[in-house]
C-alpha atoms as a PDB file:
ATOM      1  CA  UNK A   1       0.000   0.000   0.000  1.00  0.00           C
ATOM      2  CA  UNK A   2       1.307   3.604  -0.958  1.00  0.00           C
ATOM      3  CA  UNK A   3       2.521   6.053   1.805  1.00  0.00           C
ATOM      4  CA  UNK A   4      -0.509   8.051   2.870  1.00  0.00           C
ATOM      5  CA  UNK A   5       1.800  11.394   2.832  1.00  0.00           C
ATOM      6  CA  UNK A   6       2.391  13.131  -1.023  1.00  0.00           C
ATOM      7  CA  UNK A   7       4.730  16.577  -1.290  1.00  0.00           C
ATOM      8  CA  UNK A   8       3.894  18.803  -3.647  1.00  0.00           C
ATOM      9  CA  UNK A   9       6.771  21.860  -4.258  1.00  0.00           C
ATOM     10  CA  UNK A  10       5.443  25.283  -6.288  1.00  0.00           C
ATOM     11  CA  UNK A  11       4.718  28.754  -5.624  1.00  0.00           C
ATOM     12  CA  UNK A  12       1.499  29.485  -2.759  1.00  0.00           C
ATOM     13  CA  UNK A  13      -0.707  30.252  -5.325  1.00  0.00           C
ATOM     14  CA  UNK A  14      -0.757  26.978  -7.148  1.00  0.00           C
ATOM     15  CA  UNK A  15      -1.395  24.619  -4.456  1.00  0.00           C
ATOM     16  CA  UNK A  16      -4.522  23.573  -3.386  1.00  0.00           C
ATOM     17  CA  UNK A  17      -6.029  24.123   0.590  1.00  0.00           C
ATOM     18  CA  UNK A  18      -8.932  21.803   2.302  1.00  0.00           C
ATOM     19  CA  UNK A  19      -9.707  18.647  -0.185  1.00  0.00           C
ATOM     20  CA  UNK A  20      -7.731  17.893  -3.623  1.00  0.00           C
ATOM     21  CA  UNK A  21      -7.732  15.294  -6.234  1.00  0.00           C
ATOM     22  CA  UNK A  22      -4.804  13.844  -7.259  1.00  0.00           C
ATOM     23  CA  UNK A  23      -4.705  15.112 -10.602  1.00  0.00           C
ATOM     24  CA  UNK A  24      -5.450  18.448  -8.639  1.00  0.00           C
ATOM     25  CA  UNK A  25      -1.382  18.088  -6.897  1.00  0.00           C
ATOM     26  CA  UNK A  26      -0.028  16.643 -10.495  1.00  0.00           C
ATOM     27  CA  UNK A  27      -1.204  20.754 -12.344  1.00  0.00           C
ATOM     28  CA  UNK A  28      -0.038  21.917  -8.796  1.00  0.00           C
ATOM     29  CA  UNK A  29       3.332  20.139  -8.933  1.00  0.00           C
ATOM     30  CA  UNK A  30       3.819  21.408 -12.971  1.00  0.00           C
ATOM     31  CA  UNK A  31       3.573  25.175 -11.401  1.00  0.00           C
ATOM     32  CA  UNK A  32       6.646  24.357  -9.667  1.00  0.00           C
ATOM     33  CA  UNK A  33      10.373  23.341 -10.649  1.00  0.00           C
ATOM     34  CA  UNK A  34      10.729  23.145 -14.339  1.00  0.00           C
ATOM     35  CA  UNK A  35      14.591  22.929 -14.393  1.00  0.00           C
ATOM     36  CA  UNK A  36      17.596  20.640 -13.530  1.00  0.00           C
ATOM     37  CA  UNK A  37      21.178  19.921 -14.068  1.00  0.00           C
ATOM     38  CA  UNK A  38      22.887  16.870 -15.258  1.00  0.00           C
ATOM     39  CA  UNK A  39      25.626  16.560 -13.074  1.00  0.00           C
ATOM     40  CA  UNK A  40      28.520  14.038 -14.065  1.00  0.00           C
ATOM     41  CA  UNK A  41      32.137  13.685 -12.363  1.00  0.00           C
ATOM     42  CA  UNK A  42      35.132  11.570 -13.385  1.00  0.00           C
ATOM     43  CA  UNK A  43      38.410  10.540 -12.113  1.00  0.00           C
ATOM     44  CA  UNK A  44      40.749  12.966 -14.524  1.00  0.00           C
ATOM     45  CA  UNK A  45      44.392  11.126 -13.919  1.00  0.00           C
ATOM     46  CA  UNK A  46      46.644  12.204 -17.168  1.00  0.00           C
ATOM     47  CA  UNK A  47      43.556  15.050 -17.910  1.00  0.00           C
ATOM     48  CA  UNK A  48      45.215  18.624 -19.048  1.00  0.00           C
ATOM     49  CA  UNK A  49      43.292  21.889 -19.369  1.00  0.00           C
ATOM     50  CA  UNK A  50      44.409  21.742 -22.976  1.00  0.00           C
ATOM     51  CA  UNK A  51      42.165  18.971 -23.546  1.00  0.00           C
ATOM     52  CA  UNK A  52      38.856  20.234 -22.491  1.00  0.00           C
ATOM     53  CA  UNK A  53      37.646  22.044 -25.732  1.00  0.00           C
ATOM     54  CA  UNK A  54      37.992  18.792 -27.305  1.00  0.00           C
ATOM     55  CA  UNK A  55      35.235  16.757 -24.613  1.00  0.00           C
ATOM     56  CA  UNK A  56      32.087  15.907 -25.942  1.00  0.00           C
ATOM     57  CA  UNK A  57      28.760  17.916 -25.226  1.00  0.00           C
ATOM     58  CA  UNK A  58      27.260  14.577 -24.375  1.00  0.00           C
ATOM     59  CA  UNK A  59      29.314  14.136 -21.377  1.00  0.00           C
ATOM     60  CA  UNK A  60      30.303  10.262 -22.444  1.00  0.00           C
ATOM     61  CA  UNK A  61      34.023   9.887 -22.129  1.00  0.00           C
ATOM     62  CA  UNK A  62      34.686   6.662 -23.889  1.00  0.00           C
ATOM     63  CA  UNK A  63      37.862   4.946 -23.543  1.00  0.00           C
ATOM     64  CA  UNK A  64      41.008   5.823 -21.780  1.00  0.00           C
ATOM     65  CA  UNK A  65      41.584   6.345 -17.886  1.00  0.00           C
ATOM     66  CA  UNK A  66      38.537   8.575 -16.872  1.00  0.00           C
ATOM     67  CA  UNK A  67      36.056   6.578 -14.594  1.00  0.00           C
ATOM     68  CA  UNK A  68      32.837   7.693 -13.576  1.00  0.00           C
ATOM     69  CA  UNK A  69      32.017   8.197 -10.323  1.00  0.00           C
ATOM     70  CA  UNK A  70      28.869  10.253 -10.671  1.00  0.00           C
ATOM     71  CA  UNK A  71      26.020  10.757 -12.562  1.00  0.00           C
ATOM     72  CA  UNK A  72      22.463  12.259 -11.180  1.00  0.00           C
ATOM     73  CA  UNK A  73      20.170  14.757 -12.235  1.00  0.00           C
ATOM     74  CA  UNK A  74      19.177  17.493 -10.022  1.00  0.00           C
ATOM     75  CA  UNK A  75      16.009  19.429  -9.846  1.00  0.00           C
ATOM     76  CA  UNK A  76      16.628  23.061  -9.480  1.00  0.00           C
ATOM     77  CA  UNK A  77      14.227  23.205  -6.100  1.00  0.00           C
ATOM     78  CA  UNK A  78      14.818  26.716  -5.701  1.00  0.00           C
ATOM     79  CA  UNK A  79      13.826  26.954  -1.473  1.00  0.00           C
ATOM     80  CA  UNK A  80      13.725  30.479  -1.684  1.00  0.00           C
ATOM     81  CA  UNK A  81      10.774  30.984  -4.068  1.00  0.00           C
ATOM     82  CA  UNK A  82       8.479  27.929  -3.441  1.00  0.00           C
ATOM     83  CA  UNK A  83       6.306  26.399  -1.262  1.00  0.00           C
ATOM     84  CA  UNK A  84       5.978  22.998   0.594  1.00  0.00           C
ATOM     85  CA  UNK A  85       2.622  21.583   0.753  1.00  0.00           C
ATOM     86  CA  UNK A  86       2.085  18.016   2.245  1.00  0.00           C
ATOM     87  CA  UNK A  87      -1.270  15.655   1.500  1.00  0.00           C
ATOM     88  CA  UNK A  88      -2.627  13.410   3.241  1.00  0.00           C
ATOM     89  CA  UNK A  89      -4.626  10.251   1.256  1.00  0.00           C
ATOM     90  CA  UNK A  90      -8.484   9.794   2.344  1.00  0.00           C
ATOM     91  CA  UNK A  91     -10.228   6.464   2.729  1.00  0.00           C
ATOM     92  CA  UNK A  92     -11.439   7.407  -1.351  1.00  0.00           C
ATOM     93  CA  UNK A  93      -8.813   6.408  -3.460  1.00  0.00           C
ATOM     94  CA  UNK A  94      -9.297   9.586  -4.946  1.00  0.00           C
ATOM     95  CA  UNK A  95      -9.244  11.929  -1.919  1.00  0.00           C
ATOM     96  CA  UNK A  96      -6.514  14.301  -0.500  1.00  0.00           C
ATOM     97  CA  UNK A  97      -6.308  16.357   2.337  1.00  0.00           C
ATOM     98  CA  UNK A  98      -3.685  19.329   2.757  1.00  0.00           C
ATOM     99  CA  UNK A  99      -2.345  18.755   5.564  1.00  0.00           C
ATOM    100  CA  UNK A 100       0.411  21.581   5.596  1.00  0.00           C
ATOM    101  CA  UNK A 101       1.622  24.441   3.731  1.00  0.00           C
ATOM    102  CA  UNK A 102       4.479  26.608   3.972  1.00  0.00           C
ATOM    103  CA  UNK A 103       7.646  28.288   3.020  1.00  0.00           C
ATOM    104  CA  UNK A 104      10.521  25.485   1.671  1.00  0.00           C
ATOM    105  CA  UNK A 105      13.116  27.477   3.124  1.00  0.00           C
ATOM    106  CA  UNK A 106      11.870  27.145   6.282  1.00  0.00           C
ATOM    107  CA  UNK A 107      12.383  22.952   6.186  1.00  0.00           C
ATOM    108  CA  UNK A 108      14.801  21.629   8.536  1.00  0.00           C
ATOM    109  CA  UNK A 109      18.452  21.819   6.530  1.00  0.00           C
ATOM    110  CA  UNK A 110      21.087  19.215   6.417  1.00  0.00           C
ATOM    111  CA  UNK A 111      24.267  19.080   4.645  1.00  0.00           C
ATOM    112  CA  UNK A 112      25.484  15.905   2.902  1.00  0.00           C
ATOM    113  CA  UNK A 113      28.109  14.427   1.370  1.00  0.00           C
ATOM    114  CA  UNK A 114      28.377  14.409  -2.355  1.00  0.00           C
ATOM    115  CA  UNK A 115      31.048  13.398  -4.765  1.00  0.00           C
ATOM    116  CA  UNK A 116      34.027  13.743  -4.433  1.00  0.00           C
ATOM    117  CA  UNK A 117      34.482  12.847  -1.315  1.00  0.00           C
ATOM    118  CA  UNK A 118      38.329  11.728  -1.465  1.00  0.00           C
ATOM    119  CA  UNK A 119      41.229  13.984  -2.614  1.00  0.00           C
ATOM    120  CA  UNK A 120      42.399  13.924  -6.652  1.00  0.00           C
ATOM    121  CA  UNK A 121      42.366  15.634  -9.818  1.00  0.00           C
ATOM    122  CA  UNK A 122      38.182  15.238 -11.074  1.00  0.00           C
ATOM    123  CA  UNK A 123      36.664  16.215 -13.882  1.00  0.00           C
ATOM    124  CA  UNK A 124      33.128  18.054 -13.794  1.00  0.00           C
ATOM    125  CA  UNK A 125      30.352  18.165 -16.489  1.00  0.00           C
ATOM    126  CA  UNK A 126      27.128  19.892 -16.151  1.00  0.00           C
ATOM    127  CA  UNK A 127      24.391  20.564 -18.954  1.00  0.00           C
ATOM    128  CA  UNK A 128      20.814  22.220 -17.704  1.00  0.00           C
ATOM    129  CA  UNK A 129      17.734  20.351 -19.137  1.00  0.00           C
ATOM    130  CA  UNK A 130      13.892  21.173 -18.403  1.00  0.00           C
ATOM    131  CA  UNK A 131      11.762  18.956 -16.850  1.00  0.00           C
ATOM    132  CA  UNK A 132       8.514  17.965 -15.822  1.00  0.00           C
ATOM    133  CA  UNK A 133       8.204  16.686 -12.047  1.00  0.00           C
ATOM    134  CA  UNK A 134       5.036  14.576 -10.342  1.00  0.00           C
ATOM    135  CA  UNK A 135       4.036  15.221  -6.970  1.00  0.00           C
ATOM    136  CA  UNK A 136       6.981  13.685  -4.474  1.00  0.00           C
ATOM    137  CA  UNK A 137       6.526  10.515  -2.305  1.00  0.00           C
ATOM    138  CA  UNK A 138       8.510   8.682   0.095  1.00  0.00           C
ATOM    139  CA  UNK A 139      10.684   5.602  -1.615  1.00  0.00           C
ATOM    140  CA  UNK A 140       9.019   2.787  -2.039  1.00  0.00           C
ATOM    141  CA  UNK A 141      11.413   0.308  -0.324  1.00  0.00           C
ATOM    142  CA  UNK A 142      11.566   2.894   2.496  1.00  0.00           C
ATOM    143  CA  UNK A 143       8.089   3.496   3.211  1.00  0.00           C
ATOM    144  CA  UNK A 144       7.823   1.444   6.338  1.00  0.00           C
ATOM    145  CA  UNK A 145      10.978   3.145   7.618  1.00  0.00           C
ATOM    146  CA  UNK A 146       9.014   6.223   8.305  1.00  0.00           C
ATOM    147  CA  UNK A 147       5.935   7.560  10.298  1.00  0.00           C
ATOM    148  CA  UNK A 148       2.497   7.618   8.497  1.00  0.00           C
ATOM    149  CA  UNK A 149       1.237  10.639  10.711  1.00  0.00           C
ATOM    150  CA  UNK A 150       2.381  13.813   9.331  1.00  0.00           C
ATOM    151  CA  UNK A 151       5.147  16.411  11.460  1.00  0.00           C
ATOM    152  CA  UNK A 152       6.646  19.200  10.059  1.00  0.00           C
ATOM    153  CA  UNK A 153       9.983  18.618  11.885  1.00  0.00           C
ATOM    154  CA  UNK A 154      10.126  15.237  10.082  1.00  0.00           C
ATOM    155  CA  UNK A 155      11.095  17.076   6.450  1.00  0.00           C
ATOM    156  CA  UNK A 156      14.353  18.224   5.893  1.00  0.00           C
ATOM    157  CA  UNK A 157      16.324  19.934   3.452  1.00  0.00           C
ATOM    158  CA  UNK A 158      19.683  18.525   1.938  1.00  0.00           C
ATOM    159  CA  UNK A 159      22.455  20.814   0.752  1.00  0.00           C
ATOM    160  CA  UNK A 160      25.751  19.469  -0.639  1.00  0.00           C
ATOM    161  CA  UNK A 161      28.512  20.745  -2.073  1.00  0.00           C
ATOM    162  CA  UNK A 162      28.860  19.389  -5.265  1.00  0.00           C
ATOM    163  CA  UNK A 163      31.993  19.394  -8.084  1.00  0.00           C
ATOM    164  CA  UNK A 164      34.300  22.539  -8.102  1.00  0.00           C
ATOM    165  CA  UNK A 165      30.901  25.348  -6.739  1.00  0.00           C
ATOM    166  CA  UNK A 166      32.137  27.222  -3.259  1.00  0.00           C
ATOM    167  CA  UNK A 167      28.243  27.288  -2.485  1.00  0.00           C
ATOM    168  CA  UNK A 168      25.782  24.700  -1.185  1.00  0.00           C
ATOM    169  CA  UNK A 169      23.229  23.218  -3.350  1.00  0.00           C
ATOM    170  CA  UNK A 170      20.074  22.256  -2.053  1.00  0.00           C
ATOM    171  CA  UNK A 171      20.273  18.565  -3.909  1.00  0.00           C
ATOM    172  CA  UNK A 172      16.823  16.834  -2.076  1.00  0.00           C
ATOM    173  CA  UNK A 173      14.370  16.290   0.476  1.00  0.00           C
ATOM    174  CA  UNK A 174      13.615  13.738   3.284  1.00  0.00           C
ATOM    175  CA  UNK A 175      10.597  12.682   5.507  1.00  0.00           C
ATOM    176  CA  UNK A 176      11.750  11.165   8.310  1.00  0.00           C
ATOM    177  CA  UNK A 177      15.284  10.654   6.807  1.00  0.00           C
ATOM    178  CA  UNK A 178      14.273   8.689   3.750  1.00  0.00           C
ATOM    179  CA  UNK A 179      14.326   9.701   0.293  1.00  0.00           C
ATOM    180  CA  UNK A 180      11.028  11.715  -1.616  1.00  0.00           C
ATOM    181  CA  UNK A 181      11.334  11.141  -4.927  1.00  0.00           C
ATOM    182  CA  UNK A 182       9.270  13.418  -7.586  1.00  0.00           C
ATOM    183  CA  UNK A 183       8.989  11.173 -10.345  1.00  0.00           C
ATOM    184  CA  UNK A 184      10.241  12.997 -13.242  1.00  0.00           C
ATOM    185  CA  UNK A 185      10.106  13.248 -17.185  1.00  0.00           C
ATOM    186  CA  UNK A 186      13.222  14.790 -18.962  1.00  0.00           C
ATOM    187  CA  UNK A 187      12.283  17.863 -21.362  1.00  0.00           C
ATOM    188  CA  UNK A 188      14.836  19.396 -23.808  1.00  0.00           C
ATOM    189  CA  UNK A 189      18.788  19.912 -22.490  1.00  0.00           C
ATOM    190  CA  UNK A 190      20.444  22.921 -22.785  1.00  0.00           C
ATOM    191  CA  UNK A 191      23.011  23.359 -26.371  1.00  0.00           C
ATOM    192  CA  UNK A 192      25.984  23.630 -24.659  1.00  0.00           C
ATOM    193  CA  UNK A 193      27.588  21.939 -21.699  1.00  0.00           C
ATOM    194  CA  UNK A 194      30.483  23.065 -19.194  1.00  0.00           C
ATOM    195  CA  UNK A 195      33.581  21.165 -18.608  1.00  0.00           C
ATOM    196  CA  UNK A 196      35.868  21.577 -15.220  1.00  0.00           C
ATOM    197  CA  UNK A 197      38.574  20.688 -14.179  1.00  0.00           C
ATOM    198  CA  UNK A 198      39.056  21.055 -10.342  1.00  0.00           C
ATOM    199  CA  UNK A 199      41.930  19.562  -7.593  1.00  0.00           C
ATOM    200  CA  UNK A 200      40.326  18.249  -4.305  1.00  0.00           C
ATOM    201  CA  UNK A 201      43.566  18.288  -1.649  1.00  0.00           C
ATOM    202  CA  UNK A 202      42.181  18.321   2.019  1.00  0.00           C
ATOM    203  CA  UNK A 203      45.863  18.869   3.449  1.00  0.00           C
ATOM    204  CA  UNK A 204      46.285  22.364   1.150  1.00  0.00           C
ATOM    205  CA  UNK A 205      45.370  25.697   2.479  1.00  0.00           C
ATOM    206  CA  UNK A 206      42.454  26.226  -0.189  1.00  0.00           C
ATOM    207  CA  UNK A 207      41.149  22.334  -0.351  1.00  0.00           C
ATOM    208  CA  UNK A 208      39.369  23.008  -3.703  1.00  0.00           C
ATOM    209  CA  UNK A 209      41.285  24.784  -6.986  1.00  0.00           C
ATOM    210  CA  UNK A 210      39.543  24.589 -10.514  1.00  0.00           C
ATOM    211  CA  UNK A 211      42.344  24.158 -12.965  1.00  0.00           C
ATOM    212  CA  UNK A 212      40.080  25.194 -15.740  1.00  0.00           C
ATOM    213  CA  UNK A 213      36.824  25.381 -17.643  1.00  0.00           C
ATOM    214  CA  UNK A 214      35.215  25.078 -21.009  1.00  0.00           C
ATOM    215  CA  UNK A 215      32.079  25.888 -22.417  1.00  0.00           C
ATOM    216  CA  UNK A 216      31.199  23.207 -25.367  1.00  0.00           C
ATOM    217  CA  UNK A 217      28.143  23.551 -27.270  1.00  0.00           C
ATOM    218  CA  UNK A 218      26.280  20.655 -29.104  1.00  0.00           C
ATOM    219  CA  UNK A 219      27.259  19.872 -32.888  1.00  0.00           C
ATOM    220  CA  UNK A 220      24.356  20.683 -35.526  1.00  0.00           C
END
C-alpha cells in the first residue's frame, strides 16, 4: 500500500487548501520546478586543461583512464521561491487532504556528502535540461521506515557541495530521513555543456582549486 503522505513543491498560489484530487497536486506540482542539471564527475588522472575544448557535449568519455564516479540529475528546487505543501490520502482512493503548507526554506536543513568525497584531480560536467516533475513521495522500499502521521519537523532539506561550486546546493528532500522522490520526465537539455577541471587536496590551504573550464556547445 502507498505512503498516505504526497509533497507537492510550487509557488502558494498553485497549491490547493482543504480537499484535492490527485490530478489536482499533479497541475499543482507542474507550477513548480521546471529545471535541472545533469551533473557528471570523473576521475581525470593524465587530464590537461588543454584537452577540455575537445570533450564531448554529451558528457560520455569513452575509452582511456577517466572513470565515472557520478552521474544524477538534479532538480533546481529553488527553497527560496516555493512552497511545501504536504497531502494526506483519504479512505477514497481519490481523496486528499492538505495537511500543511508553507515556506521550503523554512524545512529543517542538512548538509550531505556528495562526490568527491576523497582527494584527486576530477573532472566536472554539467548541462541544464527542463523537466517535468510529479508530486513527491517517500521511496518505495523505504516506506515502512518512516511515520504515516504527518510532522513538520520530520522534512528536511539537503544541501551538498557538489563538483568545483564554493556554495551549497540544495540537492533533495527527506521525511523522516528517507528519500522523496518526484517522479520525473526529462524535457529538452540545454546546447551547450560546461567542462571543469578542479583539484580536491584536504591537506592544502584552499582544499578546492579549478584548474580550468570550457564551455562546449552541441554539434548541428
Amino acid at each position: 500500500m502507498a505512503h498516505p503522505l504526497v509533497f507537492v513543491i510550487a509557488s502558494a498560489e498553485a497549491l490547493p487548501g482543504g480537499e484535492a484530487r490527485w490530478e489536482d497536486l499533479v497541475a499543482a506540482q507542474r507550477q513548480g520546478p521546471a529545471s535541472a542539471f545533469a551533473l557528471r564527475l570523473f576521475t581525470a588522472a593524465g587530464i590537461t586543461t588543454e584537452q577540455l575544448p575537445a570533450l564531448p557535449w554529451d558528457g560520455q568519455i569513452r575509452g582511456g583512464s577517466s572513470r565515472l564516479i557520478c552521474d544524477a540529475v538534479i532538480p533546481r528546487f529553488e527553497p527560496n521561491g516555493n512552497t511545501m505543501a504536504v497531502y494526506q490520502r483519504g479512505s477514497a482512493p481519490d481523496s486528499l487532504l492538505c495537511v500543511d503548507r508553507f515556506p521550503l526554506l523554512e524545512a529543517n536543513n542538512e548538509t550531505c556528502w556528495f562526490y568527491p568525497t576523497h582527494d584527486g584531480v576530477f573532472l566536472s560536467w554539467e548541462r541544464s535540461l527542463a523537466l517535468d516533475l510529479q508530486p513527491g513521495v517517500v521511496a518505495e522500499e523505504a516506506q515502512h521506515l518512516v511515520p504515516e502521521s504527518y510532522e513538520r519537523g520530520h522534512l528536511t532539506l539537503l544541501w551538498s557541495l557538489l563538483a568545483d561550486d564554493d556554495r551549497l546546493t540544495c540537492v533533495g528532500l527527506t521525511y523522516g530521513g528517507q528519500r522523496i522522490l518526484w517522479p520525473q520526465t526529462q524535457g529538452p537539455a540545454q546546447a551547450t555543456a560546461t567542462w571543469s577541471l578542479f583539484t580536491v587536496d584536504t591537506q592544502a590551504e584552499v582544499s578546492l582549486s579549478v584548474n580550468a573550464t570550457q564551455v562546449v556547445a552541441k554539434h548541428a
